[in-house]
Every structure is written in C-alpha cells, then in structure tokens.
Protein backbone atom coordinates (compact mmCIF):
# COMPACT_ATOMS: atom_id res chain seq x y z
CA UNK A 1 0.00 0.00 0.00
CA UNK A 2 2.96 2.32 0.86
CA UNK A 3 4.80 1.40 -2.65
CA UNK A 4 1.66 2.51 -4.25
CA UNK A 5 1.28 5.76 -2.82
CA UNK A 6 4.87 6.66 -3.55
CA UNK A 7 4.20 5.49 -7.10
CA UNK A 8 0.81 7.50 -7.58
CA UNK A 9 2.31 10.64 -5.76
CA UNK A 10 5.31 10.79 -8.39
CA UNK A 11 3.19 9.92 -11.10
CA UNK A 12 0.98 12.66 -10.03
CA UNK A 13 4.10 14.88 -9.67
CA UNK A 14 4.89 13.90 -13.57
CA UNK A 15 1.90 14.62 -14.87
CA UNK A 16 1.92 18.54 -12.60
CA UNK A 17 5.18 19.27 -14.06
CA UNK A 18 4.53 18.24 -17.49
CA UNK A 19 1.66 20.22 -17.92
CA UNK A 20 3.20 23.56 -16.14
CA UNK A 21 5.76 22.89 -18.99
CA UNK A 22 3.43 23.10 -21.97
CA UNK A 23 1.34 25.65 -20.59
CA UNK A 24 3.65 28.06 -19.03
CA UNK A 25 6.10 27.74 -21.85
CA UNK A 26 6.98 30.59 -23.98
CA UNK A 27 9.43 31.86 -26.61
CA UNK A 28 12.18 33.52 -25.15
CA UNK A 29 12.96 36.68 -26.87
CA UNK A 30 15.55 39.09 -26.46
CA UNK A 31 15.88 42.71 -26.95
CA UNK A 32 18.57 43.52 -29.09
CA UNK A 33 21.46 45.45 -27.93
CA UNK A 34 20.01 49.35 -29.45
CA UNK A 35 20.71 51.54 -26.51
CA UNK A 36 22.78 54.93 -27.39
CA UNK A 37 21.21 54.31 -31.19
CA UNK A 38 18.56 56.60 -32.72
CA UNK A 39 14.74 55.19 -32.66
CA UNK A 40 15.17 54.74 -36.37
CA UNK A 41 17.93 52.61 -36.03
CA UNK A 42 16.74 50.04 -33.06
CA UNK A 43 13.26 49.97 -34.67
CA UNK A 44 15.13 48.38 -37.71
CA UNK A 45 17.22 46.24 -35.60
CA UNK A 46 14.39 45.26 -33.29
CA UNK A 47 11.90 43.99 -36.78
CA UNK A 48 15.45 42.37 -38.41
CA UNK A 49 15.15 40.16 -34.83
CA UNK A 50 11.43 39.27 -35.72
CA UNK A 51 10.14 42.10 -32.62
CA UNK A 52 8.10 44.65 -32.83
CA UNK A 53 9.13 48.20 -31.32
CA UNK A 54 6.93 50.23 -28.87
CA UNK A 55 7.87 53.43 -27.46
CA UNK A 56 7.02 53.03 -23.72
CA UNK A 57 8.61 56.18 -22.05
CA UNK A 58 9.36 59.77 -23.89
CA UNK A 59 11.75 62.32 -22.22
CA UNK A 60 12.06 65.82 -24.09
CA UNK A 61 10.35 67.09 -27.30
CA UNK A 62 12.75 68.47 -29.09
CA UNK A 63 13.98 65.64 -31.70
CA UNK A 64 11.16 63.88 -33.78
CA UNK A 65 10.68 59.97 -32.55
CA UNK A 66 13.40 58.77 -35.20
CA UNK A 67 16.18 61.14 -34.47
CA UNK A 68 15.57 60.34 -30.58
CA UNK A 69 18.18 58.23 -28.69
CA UNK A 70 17.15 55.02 -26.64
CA UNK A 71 17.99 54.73 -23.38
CA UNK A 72 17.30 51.25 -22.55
CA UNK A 73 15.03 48.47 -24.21
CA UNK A 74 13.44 45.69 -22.53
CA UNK A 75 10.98 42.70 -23.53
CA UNK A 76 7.41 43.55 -23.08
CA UNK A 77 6.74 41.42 -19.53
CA UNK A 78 2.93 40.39 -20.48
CA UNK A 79 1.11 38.44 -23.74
CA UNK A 80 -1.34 39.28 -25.66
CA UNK A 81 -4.92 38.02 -26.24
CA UNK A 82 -5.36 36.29 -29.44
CA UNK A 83 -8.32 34.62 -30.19
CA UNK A 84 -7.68 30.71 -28.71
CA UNK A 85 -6.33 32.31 -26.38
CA UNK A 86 -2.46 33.90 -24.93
CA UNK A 87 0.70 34.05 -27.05
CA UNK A 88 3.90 35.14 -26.75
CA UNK A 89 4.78 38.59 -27.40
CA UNK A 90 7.36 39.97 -29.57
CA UNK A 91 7.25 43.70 -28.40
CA UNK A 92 10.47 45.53 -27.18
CA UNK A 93 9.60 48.80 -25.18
CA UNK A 94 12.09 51.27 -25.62
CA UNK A 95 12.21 54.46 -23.65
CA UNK A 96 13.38 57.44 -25.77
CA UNK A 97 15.53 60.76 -24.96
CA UNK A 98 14.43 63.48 -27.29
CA UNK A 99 16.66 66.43 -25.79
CA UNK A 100 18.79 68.02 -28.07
CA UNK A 101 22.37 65.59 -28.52
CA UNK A 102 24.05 68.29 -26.62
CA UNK A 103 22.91 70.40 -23.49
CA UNK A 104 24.31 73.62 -23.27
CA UNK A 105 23.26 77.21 -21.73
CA UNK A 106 19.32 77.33 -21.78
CA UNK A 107 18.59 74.19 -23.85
CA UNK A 108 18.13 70.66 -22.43
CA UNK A 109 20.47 67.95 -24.04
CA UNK A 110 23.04 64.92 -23.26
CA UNK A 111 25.64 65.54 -20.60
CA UNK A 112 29.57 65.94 -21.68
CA UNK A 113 29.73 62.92 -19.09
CA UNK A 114 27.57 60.55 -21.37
CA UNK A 115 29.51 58.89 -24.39
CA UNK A 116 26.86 60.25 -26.72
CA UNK A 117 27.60 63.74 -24.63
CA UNK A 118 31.01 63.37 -25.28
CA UNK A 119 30.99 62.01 -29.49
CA UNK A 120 28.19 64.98 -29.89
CA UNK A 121 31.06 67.45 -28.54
CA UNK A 122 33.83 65.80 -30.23
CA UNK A 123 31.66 65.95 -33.97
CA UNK A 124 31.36 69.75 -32.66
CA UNK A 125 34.93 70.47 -32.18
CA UNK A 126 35.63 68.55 -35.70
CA UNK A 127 32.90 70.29 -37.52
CA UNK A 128 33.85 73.69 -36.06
CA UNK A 129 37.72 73.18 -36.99
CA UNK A 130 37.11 72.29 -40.74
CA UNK A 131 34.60 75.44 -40.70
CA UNK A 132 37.84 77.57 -39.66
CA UNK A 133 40.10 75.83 -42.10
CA UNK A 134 37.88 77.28 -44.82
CA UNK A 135 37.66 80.55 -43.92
CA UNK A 136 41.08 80.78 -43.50
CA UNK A 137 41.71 79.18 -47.19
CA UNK A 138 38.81 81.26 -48.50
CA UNK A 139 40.51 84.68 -47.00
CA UNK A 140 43.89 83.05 -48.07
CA UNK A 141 42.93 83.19 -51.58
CA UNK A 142 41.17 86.45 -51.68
CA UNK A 143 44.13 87.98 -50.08
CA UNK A 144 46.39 86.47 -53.30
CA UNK A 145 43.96 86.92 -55.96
C-alpha cells in the first residue's frame, strides 16, 4: 500500500510538471542590444530580430521619434490576447531621450559625461575646426587673388 502511494504521488508529480511545462512555456525573446542608437535605427534592428518596437517612455520634445536616442530596451513582460487564447509577445519597449544631442546654456540635451555627450562634442569640435580651415583658405585666396 505504501509502494503505491509513492508510485501514484510521483506519477501525479509527472503529470503537474509536465503540464506547467506546456502551458507556461513561452518563446524567449531578447531585446537587441540598441541603446545609445537613434529610434530609427533600433526599430530596424528590433523587426530584423522578428520584434516589434513600442515606445514606452518619452523624455524631451525636441527631436522627432526617429532622431531620438534610446535609453534602454526591454521585452514587453505580459502576452497578448489572441483569439484561442495567450501568445507570446514579440514587443520591445524602448524608452526614448528626445533632448537636443548636446545640453548647453538654456537648452536641455546629453551631458559631456555621457559617451553620446562626449561624441556629440567631439563631432562639434571637428565640424567647427574644418569650418575655420575654410575661412582661413577662402581669406587666403582672396588675399592672393
């Protein structure tokens, strides 16, 4: 009578954790790796990895959604109702920075202490020397000619 018992209760046990398995089973996305890239970017990324991109959080209005950075990306933690029931979802929620790239006097932006702070200075300081090269080779040859 005690064998019996022990087999019933395991069988029983089987039977629990098989089920759990098929029912609480999902597919197990990830979000790709799109932080510090513009919306347009990750929301290409994001459909190339079979997902589908949702803006969840919004911070500044000065870019338009597809110039806007993203700050982090996670997988959507709950299914959707299809008829026949739940299924997986495939959504990545992204929360976006819209501030300018850089913040300076007066205008909200990305800190100097940020890597995208510091690359939007750096492209600055680059942009701004080449600027002063030509001027100078503009008033070089005006001066000669």
């Amino acid at each position: 009578m005690n064998m019996l018992n022990i087999v019933a209760g395991a069988m029983a046990a089987a039977v629990v954790a098989g089920t759990g398995m098929c029912l609480g089973a999902g597919i197990a996305n990830a979000a790709p790796e799109v932080v510090d890239r513009t919306y347009n970017d990750a929301k290409r990324m994001i459909q190339q990895a079979g997902g589908t991109a949702v803006i969840a959080t919004r911070t500044g209005a000065g870019l338009e959604d597809g110039k806007c950075l993203v700050m982090n990306a996670w997988d959507a933690g709950y299914q959707r109702i299809v008829r026949g029931g739940m299924r997986a979802n495939n959504e990545v929620l992204l929360a976006l920075n819209c501030n300018g790239v850089l913040a300076g006097p007066g205008s909200s932006g990305n800190s100097l202490a940020s890597p995208v702070g510091r690359e939007a200075k750096l492209k600055a300081e680059q942009e701004a020397a080449k600027r002063a090269a030509q001027q100078r080779q503009a008033q070089a040859a005006a001066s000669a000619g």
